[in-house]
PDB file of N, CA and C in Angstrom:
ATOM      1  N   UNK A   1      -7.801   1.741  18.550  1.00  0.00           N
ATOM      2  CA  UNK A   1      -6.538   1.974  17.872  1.00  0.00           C
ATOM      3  C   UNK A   1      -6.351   0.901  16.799  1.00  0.00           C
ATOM      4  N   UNK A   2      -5.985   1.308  15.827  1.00  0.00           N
ATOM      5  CA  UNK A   2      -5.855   0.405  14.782  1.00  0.00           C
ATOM      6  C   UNK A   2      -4.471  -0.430  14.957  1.00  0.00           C
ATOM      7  N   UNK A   3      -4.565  -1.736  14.348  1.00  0.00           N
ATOM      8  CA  UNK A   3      -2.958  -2.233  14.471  1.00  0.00           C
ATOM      9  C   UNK A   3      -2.171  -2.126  13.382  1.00  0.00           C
ATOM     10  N   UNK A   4      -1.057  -2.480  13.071  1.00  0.00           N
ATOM     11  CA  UNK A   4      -0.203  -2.296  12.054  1.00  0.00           C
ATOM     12  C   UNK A   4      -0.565  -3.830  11.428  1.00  0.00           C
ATOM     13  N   UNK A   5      -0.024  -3.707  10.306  1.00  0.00           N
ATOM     14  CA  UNK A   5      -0.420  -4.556   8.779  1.00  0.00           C
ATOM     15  C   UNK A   5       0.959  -5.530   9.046  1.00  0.00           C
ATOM     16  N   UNK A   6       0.615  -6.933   9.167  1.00  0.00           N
ATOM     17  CA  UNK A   6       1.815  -8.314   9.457  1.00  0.00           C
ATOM     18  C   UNK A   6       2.310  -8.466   7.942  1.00  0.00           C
ATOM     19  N   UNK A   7       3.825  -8.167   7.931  1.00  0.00           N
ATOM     20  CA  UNK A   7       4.361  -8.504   6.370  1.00  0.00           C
ATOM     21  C   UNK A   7       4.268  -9.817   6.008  1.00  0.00           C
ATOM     22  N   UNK A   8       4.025 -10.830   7.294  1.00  0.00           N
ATOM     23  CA  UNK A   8       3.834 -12.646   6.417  1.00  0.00           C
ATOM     24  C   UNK A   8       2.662 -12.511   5.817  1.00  0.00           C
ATOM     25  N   UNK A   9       1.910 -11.595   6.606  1.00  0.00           N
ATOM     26  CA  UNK A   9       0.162 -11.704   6.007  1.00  0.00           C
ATOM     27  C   UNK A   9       0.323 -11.342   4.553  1.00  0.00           C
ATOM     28  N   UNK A  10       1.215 -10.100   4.499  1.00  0.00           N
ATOM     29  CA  UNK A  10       0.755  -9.460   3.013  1.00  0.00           C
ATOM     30  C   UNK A  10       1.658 -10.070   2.498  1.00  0.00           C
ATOM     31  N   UNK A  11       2.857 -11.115   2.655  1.00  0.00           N
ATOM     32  CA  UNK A  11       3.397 -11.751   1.676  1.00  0.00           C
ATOM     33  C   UNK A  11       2.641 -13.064   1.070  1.00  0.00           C
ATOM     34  N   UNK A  12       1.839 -13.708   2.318  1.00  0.00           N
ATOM     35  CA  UNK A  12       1.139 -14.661   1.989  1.00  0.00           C
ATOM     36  C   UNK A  12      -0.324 -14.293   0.990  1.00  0.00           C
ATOM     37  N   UNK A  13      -1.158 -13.294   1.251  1.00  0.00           N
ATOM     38  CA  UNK A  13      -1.546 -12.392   0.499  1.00  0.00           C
ATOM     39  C   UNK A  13      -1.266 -11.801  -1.360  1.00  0.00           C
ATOM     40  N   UNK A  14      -0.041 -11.809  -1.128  1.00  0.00           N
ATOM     41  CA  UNK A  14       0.562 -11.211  -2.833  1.00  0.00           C
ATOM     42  C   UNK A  14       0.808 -12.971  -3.219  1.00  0.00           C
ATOM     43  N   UNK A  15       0.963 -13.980  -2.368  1.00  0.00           N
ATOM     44  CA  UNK A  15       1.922 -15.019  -3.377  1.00  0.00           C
ATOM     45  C   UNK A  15       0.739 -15.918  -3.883  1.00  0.00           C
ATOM     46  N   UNK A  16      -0.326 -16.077  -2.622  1.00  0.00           N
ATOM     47  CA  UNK A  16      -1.500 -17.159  -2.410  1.00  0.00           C
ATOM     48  C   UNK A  16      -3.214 -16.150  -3.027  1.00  0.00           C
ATOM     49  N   UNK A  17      -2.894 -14.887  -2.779  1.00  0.00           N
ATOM     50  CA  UNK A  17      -4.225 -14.326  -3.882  1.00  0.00           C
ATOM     51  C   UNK A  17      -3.914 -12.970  -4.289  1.00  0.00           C
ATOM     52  N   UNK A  18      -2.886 -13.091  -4.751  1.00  0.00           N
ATOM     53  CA  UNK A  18      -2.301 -12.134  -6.214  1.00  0.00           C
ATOM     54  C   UNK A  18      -3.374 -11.503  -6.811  1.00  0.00           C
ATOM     55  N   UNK A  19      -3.732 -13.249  -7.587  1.00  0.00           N
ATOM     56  CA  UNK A  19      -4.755 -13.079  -8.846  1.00  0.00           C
ATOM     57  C   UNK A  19      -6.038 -12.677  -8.492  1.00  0.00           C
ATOM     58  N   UNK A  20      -6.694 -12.120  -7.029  1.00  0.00           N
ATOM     59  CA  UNK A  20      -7.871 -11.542  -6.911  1.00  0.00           C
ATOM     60  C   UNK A  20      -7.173  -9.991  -6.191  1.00  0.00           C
ATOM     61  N   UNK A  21      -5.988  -9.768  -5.790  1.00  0.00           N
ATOM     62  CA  UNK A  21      -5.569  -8.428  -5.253  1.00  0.00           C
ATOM     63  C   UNK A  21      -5.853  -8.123  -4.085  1.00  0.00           C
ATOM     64  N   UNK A  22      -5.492  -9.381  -3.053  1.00  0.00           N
ATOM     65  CA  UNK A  22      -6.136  -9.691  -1.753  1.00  0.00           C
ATOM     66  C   UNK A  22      -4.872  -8.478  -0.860  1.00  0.00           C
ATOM     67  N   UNK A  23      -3.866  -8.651  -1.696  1.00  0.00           N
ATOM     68  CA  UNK A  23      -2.807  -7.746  -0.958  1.00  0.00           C
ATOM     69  C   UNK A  23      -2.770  -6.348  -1.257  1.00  0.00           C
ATOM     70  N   UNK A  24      -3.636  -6.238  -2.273  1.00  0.00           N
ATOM     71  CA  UNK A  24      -3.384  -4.768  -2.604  1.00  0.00           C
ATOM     72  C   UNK A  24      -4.865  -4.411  -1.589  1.00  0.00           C
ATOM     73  N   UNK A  25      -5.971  -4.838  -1.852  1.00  0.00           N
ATOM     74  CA  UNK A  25      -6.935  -4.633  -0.555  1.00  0.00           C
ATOM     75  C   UNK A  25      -6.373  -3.914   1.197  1.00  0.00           C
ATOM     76  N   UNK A  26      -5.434  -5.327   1.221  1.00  0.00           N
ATOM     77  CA  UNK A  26      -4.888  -5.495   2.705  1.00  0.00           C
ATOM     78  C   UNK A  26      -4.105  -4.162   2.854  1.00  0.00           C
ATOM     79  N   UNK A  27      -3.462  -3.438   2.109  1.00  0.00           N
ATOM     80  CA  UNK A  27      -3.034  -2.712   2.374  1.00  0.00           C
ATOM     81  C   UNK A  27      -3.754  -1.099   1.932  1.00  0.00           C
ATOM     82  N   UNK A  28      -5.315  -1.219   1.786  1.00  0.00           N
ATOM     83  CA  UNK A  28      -6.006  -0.123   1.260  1.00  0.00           C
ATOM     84  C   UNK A  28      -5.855   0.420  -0.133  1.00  0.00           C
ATOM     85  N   UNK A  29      -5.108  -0.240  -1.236  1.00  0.00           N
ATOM     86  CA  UNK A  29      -4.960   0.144  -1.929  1.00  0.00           C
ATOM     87  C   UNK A  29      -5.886  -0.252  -3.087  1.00  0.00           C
ATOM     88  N   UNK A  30      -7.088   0.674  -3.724  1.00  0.00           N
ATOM     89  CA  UNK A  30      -7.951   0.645  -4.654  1.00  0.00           C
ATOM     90  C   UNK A  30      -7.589  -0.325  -5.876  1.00  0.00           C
ATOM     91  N   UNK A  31      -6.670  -0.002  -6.180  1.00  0.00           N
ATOM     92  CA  UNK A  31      -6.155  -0.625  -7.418  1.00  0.00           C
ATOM     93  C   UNK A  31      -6.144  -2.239  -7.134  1.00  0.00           C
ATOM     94  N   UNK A  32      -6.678  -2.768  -6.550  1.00  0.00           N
ATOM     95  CA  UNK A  32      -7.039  -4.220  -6.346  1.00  0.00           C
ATOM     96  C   UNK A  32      -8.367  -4.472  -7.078  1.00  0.00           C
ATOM     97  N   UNK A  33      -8.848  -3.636  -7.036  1.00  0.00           N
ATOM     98  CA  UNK A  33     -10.209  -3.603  -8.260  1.00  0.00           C
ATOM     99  C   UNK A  33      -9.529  -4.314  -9.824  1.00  0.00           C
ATOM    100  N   UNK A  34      -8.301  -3.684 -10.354  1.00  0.00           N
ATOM    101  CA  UNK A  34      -7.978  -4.089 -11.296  1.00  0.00           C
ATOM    102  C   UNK A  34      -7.415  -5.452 -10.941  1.00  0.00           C
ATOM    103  N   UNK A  35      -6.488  -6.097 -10.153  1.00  0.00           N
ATOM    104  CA  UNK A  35      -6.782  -7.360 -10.261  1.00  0.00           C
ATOM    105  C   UNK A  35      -7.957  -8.628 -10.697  1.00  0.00           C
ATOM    106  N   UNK A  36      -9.244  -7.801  -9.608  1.00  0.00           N
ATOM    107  CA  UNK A  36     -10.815  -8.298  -9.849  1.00  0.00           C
ATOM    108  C   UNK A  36     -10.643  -8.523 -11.325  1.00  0.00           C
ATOM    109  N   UNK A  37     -10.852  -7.553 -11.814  1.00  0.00           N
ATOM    110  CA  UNK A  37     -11.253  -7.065 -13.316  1.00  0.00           C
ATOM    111  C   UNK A  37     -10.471  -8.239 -14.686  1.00  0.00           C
ATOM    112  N   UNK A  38      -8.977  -8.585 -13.866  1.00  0.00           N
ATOM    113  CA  UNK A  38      -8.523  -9.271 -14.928  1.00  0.00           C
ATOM    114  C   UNK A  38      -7.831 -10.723 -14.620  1.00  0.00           C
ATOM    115  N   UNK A  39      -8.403 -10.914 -13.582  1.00  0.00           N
ATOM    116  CA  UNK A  39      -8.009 -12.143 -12.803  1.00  0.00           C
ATOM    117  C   UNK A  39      -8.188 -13.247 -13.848  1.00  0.00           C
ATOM    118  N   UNK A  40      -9.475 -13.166 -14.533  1.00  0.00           N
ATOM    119  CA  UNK A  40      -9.598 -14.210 -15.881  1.00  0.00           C
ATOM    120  C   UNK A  40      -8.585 -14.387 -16.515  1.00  0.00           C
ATOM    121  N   UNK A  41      -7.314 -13.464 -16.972  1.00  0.00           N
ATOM    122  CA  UNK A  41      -6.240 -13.727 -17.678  1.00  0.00           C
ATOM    123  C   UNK A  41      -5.073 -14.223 -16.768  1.00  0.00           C
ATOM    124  N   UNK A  42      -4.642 -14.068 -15.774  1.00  0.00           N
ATOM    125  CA  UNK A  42      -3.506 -14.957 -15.510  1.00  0.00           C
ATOM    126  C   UNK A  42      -2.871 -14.183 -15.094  1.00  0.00           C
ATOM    127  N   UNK A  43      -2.489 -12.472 -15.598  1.00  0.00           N
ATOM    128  CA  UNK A  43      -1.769 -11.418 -15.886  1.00  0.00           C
ATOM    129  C   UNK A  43      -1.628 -11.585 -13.853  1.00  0.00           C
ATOM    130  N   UNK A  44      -2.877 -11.125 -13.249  1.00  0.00           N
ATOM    131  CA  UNK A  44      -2.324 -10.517 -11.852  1.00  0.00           C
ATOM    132  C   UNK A  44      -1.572 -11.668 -11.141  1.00  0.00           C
ATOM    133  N   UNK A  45      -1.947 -13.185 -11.613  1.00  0.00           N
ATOM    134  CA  UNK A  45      -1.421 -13.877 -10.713  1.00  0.00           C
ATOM    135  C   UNK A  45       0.104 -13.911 -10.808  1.00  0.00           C
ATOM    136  N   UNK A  46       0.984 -13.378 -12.011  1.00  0.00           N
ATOM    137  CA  UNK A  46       2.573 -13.545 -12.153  1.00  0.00           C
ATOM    138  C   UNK A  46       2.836 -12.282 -11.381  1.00  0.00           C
ATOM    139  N   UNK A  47       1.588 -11.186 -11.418  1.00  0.00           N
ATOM    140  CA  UNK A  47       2.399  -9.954 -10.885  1.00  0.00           C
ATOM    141  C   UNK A  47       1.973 -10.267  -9.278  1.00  0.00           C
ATOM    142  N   UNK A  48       1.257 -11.095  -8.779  1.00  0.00           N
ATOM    143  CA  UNK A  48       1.090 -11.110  -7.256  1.00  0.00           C
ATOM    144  C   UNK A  48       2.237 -11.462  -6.870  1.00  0.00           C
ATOM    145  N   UNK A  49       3.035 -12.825  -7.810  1.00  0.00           N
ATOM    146  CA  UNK A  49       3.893 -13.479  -7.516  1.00  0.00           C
ATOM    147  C   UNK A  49       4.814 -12.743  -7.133  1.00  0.00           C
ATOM    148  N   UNK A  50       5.468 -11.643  -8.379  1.00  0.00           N
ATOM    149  CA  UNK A  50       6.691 -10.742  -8.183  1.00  0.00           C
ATOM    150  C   UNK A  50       6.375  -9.794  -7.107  1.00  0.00           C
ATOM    151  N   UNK A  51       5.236  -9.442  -6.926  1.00  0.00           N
ATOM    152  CA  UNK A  51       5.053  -8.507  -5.752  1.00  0.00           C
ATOM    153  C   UNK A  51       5.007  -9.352  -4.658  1.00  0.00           C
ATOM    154  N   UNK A  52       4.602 -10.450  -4.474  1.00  0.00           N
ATOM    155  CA  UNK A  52       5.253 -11.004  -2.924  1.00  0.00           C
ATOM    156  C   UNK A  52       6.812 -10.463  -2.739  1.00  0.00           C
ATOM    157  N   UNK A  53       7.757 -10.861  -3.525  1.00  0.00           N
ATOM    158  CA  UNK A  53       8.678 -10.570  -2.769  1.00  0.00           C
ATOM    159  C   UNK A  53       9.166  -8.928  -2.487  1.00  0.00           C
ATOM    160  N   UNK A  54       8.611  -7.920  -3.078  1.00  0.00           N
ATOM    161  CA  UNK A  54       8.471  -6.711  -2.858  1.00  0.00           C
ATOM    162  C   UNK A  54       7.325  -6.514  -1.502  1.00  0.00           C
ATOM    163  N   UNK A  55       6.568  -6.956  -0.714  1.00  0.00           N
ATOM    164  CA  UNK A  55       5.887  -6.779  -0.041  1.00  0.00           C
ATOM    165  C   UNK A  55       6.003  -6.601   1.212  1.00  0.00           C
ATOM    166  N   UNK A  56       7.062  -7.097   1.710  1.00  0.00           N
ATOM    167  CA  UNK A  56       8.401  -6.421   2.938  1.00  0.00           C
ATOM    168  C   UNK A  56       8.313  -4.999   3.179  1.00  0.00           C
ATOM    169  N   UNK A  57       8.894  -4.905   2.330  1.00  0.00           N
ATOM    170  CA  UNK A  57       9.072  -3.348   2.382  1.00  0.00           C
ATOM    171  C   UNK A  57       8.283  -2.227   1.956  1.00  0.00           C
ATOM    172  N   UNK A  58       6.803  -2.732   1.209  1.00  0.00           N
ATOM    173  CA  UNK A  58       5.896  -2.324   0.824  1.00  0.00           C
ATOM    174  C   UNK A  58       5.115  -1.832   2.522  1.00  0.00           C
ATOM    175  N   UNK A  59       5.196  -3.169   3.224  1.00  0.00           N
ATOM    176  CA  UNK A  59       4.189  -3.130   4.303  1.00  0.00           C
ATOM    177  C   UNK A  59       5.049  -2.236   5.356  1.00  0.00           C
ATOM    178  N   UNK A  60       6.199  -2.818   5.611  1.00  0.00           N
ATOM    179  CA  UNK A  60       6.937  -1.542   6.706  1.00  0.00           C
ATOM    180  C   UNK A  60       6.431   0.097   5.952  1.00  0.00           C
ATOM    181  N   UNK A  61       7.041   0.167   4.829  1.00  0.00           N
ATOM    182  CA  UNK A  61       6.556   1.571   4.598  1.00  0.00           C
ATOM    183  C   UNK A  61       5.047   1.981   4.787  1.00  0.00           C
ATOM    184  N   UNK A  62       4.093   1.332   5.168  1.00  0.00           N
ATOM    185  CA  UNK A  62       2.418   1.690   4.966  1.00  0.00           C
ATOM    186  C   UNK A  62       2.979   1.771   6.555  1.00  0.00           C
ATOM    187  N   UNK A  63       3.090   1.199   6.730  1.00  0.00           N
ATOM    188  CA  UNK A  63       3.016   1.121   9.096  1.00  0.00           C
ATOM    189  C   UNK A  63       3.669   1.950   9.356  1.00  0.00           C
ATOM    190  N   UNK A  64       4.807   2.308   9.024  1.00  0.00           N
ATOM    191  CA  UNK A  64       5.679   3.537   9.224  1.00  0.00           C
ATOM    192  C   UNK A  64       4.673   5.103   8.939  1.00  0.00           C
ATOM    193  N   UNK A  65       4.091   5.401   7.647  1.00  0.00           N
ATOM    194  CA  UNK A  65       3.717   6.207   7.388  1.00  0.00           C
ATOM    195  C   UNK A  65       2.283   6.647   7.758  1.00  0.00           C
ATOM    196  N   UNK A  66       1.795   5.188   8.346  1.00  0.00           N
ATOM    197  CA  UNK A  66       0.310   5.277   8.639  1.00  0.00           C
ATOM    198  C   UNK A  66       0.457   5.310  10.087  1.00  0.00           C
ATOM    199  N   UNK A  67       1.136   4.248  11.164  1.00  0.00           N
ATOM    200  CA  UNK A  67       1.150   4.178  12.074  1.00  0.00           C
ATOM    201  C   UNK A  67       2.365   5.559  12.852  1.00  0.00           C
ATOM    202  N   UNK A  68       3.036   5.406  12.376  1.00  0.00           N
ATOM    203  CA  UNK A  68       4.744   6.768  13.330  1.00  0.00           C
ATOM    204  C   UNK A  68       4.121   7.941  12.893  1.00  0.00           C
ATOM    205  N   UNK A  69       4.396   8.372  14.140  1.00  0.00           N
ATOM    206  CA  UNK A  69       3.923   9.940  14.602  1.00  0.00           C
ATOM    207  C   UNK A  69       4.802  10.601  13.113  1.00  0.00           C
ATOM    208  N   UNK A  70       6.732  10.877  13.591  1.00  0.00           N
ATOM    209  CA  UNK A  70       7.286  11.291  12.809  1.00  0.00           C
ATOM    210  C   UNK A  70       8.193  10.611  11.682  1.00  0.00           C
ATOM    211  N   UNK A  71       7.620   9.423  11.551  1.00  0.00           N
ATOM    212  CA  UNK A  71       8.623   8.305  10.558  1.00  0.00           C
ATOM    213  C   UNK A  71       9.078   8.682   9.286  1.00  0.00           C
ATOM    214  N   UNK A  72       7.849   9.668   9.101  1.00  0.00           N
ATOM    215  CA  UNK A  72       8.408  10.035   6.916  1.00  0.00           C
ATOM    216  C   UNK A  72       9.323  11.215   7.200  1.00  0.00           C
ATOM    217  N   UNK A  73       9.676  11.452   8.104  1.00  0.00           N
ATOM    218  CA  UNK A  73      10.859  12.753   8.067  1.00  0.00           C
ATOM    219  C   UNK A  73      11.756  11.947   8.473  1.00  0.00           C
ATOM    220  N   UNK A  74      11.666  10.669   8.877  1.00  0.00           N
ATOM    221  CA  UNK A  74      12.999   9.994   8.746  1.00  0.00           C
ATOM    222  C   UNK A  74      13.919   9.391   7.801  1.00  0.00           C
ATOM    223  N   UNK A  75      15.142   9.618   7.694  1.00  0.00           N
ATOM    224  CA  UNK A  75      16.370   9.224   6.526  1.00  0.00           C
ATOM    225  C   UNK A  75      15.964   8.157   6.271  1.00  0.00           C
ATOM    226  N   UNK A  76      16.011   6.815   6.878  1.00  0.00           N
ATOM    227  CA  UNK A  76      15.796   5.785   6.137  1.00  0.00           C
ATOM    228  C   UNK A  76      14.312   5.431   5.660  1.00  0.00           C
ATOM    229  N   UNK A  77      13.095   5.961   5.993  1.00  0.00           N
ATOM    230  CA  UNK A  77      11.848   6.187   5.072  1.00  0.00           C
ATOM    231  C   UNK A  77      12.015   6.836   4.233  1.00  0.00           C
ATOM    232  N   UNK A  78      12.957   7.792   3.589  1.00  0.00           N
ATOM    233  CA  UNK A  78      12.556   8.107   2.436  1.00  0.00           C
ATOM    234  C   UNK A  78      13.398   7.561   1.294  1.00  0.00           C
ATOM    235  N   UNK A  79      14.552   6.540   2.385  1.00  0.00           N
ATOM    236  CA  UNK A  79      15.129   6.317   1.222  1.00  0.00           C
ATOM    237  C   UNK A  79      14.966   4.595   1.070  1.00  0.00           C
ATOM    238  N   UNK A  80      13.780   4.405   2.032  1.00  0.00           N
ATOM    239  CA  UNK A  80      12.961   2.842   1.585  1.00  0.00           C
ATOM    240  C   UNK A  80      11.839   3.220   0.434  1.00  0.00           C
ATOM    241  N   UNK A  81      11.234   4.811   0.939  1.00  0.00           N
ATOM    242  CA  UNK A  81      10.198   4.959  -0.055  1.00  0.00           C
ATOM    243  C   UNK A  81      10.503   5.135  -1.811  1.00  0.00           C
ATOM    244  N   UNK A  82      11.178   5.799  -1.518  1.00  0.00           N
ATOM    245  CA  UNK A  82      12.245   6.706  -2.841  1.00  0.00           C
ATOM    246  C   UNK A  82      13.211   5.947  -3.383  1.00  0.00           C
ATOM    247  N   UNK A  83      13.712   4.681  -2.547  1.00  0.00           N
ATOM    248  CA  UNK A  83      14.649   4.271  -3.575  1.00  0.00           C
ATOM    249  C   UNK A  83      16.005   4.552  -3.710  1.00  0.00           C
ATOM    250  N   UNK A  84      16.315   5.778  -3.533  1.00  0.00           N
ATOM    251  CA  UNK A  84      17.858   6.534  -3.170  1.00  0.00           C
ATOM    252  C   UNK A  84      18.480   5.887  -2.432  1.00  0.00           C
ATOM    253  N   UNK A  85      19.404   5.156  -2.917  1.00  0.00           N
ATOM    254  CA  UNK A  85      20.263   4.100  -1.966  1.00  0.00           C
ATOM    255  C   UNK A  85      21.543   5.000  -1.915  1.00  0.00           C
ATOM    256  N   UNK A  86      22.085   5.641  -2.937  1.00  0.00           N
ATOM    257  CA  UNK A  86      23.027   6.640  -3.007  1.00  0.00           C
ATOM    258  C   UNK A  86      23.512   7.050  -1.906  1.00  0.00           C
TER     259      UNK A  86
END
């Protein structure tokens, strides 16, 4: 059984290796390649930065949707995913 993804990990992750896309990895997400790719400029390490503090709620939503049987038919997943605070 797989375990669920620790949000200190992936905050420590986005703040401490941004600039290689250690958090976008951690959470399966391909697009950490483009970090690789431009780590020479500086660019991923300000956006690791700002995405640490987005990474809370980044990681509950991956465990919710990867790990809960029925979590994405739940009200407050779609309106962590979506944004709709309304």
């Amino acid at each position: 059984m797989l375990k669920q993804k620790d949000v200190q990990r992936g905050v420590l992750l986005a703040a401490l290796g941004g600039t290689l896309g250690l958090h976008r990895f951690y959470l399966g997400d391909p697009r950490g390649w483009l970090y690789v790719a431009l780590c020479w400029s500086g660019i991923p390490t300000v956006v690791g930065i700002l995405e640490a503090c987005n990474m809370p709620r980044r990681v509950r939503i991956h465990n919710a949707e990867r790990y809960g049987a029925d979590c994405h038919r739940h009200r407050w997943l779609r309106t962590l995913r979506d944004g709709n605070w309304a």
